[in-house]
C-alpha atoms as a PDB file:
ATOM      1  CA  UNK A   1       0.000   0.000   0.000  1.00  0.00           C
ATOM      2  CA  UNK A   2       1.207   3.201  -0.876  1.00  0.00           C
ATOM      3  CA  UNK A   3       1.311   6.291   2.246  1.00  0.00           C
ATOM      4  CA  UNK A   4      -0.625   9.156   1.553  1.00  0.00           C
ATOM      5  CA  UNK A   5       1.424  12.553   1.787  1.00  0.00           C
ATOM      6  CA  UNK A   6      -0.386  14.937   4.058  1.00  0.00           C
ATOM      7  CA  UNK A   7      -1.234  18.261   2.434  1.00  0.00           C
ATOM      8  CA  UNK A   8      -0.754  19.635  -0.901  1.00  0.00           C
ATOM      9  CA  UNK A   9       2.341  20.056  -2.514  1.00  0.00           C
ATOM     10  CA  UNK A  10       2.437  22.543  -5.716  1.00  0.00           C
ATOM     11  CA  UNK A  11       2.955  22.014  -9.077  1.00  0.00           C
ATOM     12  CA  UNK A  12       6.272  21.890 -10.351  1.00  0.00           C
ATOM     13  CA  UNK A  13       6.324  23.038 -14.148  1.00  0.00           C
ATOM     14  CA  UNK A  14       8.301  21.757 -16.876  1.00  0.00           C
ATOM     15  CA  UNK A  15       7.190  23.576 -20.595  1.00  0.00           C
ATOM     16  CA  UNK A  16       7.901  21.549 -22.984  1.00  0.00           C
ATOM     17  CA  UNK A  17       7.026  24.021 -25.390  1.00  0.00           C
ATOM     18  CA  UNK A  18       4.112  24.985 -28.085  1.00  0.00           C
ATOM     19  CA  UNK A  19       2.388  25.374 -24.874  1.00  0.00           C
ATOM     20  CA  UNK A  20       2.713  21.939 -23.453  1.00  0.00           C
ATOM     21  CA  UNK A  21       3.397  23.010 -19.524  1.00  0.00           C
ATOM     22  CA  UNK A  22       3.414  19.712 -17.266  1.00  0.00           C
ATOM     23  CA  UNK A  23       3.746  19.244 -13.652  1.00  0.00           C
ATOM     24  CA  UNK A  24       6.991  17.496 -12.850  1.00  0.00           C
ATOM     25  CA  UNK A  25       6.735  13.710 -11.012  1.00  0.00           C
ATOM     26  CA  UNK A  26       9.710  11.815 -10.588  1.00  0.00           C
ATOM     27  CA  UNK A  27      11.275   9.521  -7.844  1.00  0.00           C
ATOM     28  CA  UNK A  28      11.882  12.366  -5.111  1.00  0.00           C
ATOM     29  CA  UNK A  29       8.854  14.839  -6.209  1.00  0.00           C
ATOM     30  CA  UNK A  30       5.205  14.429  -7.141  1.00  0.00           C
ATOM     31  CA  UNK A  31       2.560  17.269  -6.650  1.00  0.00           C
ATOM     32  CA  UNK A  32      -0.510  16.571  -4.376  1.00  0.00           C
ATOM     33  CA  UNK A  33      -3.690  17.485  -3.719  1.00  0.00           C
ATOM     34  CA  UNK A  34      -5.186  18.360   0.141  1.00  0.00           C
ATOM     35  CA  UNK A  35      -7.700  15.864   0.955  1.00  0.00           C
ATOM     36  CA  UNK A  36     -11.249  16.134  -0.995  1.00  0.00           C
ATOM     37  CA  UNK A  37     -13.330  17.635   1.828  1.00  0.00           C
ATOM     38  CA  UNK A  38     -17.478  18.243   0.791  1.00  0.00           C
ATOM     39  CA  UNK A  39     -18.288  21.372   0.390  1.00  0.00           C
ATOM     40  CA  UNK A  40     -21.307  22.948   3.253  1.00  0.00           C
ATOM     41  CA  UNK A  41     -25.051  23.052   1.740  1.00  0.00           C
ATOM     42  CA  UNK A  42     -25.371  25.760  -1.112  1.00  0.00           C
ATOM     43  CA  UNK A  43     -21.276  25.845  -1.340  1.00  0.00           C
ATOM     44  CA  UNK A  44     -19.320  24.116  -4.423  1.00  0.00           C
ATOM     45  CA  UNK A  45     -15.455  23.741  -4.464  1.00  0.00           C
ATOM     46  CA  UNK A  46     -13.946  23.879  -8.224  1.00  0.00           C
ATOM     47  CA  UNK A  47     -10.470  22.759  -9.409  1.00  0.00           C
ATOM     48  CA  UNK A  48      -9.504  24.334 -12.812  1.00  0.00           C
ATOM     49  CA  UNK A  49      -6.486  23.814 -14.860  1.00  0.00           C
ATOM     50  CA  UNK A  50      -5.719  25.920 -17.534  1.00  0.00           C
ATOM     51  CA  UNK A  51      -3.248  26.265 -20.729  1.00  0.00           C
ATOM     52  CA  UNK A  52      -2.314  29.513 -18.643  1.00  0.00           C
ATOM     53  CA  UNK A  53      -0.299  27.199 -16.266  1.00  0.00           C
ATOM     54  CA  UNK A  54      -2.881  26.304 -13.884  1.00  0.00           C
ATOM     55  CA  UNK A  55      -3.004  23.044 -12.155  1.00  0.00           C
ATOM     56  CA  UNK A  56      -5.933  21.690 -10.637  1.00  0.00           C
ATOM     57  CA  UNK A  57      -6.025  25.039  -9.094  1.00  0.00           C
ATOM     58  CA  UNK A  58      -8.585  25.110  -6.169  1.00  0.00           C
ATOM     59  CA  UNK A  59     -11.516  27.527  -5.113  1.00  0.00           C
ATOM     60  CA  UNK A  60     -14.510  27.439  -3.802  1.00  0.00           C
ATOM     61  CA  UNK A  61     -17.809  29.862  -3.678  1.00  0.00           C
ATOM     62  CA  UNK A  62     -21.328  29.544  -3.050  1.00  0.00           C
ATOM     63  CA  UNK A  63     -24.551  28.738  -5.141  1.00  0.00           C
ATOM     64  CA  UNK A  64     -26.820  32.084  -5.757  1.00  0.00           C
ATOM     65  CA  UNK A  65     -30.446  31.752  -6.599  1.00  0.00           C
ATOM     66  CA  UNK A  66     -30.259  34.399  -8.926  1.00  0.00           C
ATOM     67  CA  UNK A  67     -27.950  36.052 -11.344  1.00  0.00           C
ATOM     68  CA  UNK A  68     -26.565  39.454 -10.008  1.00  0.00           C
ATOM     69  CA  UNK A  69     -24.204  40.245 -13.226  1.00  0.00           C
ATOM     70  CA  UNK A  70     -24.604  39.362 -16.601  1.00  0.00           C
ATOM     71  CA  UNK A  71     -23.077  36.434 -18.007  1.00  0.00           C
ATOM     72  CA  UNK A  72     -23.387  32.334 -17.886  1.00  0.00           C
ATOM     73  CA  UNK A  73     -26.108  31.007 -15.382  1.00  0.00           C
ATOM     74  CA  UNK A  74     -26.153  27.435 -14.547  1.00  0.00           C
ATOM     75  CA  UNK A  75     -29.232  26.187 -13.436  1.00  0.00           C
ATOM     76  CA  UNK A  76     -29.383  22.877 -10.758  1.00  0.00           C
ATOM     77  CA  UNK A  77     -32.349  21.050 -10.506  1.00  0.00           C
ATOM     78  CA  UNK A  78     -31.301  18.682  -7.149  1.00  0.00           C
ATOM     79  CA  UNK A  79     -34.449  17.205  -7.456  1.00  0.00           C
ATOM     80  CA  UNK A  80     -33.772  14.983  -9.976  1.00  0.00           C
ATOM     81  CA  UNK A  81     -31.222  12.910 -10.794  1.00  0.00           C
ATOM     82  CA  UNK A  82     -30.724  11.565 -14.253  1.00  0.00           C
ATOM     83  CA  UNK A  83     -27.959   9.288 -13.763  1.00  0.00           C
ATOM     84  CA  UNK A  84     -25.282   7.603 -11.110  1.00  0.00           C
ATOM     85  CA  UNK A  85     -21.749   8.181 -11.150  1.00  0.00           C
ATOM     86  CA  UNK A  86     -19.409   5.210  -9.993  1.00  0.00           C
ATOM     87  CA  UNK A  87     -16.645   6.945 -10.255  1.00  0.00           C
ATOM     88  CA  UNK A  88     -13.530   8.514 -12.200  1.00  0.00           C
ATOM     89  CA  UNK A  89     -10.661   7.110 -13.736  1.00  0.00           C
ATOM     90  CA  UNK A  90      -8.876   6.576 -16.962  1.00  0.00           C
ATOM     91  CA  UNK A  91      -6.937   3.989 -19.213  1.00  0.00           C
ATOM     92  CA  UNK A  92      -4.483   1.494 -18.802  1.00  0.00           C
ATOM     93  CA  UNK A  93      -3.046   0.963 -22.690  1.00  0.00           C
ATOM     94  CA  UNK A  94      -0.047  -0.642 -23.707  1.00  0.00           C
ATOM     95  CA  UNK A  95       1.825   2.813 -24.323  1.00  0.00           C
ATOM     96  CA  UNK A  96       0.926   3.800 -20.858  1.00  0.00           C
ATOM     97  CA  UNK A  97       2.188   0.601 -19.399  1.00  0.00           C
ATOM     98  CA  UNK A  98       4.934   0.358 -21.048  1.00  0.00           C
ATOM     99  CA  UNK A  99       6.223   4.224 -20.500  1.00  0.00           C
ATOM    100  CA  UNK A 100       5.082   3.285 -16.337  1.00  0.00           C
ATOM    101  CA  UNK A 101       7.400  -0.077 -16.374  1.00  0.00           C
ATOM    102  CA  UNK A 102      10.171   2.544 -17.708  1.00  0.00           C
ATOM    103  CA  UNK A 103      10.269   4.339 -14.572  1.00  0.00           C
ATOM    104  CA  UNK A 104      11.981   3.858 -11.236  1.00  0.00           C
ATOM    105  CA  UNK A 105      10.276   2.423  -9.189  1.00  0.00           C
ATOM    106  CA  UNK A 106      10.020   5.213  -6.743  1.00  0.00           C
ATOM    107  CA  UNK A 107       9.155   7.165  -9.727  1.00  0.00           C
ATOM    108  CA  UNK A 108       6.127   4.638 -10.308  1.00  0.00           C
ATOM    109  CA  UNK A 109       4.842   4.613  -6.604  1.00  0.00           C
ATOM    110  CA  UNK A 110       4.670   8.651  -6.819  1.00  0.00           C
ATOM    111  CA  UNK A 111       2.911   8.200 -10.092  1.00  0.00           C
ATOM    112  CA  UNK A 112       0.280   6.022  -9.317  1.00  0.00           C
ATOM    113  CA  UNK A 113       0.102   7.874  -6.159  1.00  0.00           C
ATOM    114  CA  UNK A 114      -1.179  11.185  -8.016  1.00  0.00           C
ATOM    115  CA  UNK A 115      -3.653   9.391  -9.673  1.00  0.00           C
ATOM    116  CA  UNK A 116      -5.054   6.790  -7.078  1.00  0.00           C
ATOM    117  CA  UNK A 117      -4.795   8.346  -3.465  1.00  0.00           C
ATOM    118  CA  UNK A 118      -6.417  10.182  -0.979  1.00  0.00           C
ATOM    119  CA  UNK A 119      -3.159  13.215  -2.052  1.00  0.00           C
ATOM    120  CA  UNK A 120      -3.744  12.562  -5.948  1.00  0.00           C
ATOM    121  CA  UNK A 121      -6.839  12.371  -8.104  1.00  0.00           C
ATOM    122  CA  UNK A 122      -8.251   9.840  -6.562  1.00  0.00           C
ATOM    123  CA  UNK A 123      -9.538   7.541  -9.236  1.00  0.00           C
ATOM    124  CA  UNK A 124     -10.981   4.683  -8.523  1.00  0.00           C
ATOM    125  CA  UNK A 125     -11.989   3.360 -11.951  1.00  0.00           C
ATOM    126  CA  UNK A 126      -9.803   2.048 -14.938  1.00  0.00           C
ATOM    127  CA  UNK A 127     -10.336   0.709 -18.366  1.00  0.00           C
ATOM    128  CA  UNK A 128      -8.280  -2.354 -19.409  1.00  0.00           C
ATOM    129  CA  UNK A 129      -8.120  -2.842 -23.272  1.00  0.00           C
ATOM    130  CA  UNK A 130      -8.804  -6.254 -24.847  1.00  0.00           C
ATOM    131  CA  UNK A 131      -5.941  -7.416 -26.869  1.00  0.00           C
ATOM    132  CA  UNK A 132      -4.370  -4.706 -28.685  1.00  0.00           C
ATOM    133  CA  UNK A 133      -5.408  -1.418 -29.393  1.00  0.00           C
ATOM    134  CA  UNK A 134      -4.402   1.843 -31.131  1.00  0.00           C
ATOM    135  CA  UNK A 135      -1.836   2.258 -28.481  1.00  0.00           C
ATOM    136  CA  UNK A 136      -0.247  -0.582 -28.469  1.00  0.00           C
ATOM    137  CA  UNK A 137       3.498  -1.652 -30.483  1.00  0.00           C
ATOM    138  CA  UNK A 138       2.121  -4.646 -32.496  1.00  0.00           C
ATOM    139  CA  UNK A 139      -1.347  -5.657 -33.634  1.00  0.00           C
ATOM    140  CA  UNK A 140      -2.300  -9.040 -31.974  1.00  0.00           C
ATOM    141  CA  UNK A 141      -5.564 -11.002 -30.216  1.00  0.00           C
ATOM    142  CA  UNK A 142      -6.314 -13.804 -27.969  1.00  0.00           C
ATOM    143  CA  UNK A 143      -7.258 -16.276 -30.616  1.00  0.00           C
ATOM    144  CA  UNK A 144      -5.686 -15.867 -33.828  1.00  0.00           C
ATOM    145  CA  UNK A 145      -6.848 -19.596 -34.960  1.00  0.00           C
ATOM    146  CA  UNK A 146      -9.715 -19.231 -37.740  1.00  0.00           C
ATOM    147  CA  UNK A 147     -13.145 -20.662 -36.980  1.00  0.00           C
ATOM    148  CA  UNK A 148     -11.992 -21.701 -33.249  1.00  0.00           C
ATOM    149  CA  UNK A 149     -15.492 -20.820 -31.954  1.00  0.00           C
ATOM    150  CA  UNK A 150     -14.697 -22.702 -28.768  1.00  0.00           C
ATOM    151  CA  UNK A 151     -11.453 -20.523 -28.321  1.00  0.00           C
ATOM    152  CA  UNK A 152      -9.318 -23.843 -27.729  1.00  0.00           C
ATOM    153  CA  UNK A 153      -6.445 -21.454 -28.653  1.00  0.00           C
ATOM    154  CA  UNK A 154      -7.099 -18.277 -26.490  1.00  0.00           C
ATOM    155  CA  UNK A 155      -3.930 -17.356 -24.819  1.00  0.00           C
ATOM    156  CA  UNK A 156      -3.137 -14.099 -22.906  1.00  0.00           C
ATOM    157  CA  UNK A 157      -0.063 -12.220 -24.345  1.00  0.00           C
ATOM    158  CA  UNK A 158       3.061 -10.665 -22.837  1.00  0.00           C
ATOM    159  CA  UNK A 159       1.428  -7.743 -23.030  1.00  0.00           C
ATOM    160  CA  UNK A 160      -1.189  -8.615 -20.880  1.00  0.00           C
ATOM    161  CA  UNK A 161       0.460 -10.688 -18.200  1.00  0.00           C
ATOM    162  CA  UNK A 162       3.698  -8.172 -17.705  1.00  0.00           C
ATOM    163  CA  UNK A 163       1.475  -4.581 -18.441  1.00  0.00           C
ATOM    164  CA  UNK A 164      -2.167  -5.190 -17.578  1.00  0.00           C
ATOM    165  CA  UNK A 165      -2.858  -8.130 -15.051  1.00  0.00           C
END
């Protein structure tokens, strides 16, 4: 289990030009979030990152029930809900593995850190590809026997048993 670094620690940034600004995450350094606290009743927090060099910049304010200056008015019905959300998270491709396994392994712990703890992002969803995909170094499947319905020749790949299981 990975320990959760109390408080949050800014954003180093490394431009990589064209407007590419990144925070830095290495083996001794990863940026952090404080921990997600709800907001009170009527209050929202918001976390914007910008091409301006913001990153996951925090701020909070409070709902109004009516518009007292002119511009975009979002309107929240509470009452109803229209759909469930599980959760947040992204993908775990081949490239992604791959460039992960490249790391240190300190370098990987602060990594999945930022994305999977209480101090990161906290996701807590991810999306596996089956077999290869757009993003991976060699087109291949499970099964690559013709007509083997009964997938008597279904074999995981290196790919999946060193990157994704």
């Amino acid at each position: 289990t990975l320990p959760c670094l109390p408080g949050a620690r800014p954003c180093i940034p490394k431009d990589f030009g064209h407007g590419s600004l990144v925070c830095v995450c290495n083996a001794t350094y990863c940026d952090t979030l404080d921990p997600l606290v709800l907001p009170a009743p009527g209050s929202y927090v918001k976390y914007e990152s910008s091409k301006a060099g913001k990153r996951l910049e925090r701020s909070e304010g409070k709902f109004q029930s009516t518009l007292r200056t002119p511009g975009l008015l979002l309107t929240l019905n509470i009452s109803t809900l229209y759909q469930h959300v599980k959760g947040f998270g992204g993908s775990l491709s081949d490239a992604a593995a791959m460039n992960i396994l490249k790391l240190s392994r300190p370098a990987q712990d602060n990594l999945l850190r930022s994305y999977f703890s209480e101090s990161g992002i906290e996701y807590n969803l991810i999306r596996v590809p089956m077999a290869c995909s757009d993003f991976s170094v060699r087109p291949y499947s499970y099964d690559d026997v013709p007509n083997d319905y009964e997938l008597k020749h279904f074999r995981l790949v290196d790919e999946d048993v060193k990157m994704k299981v």
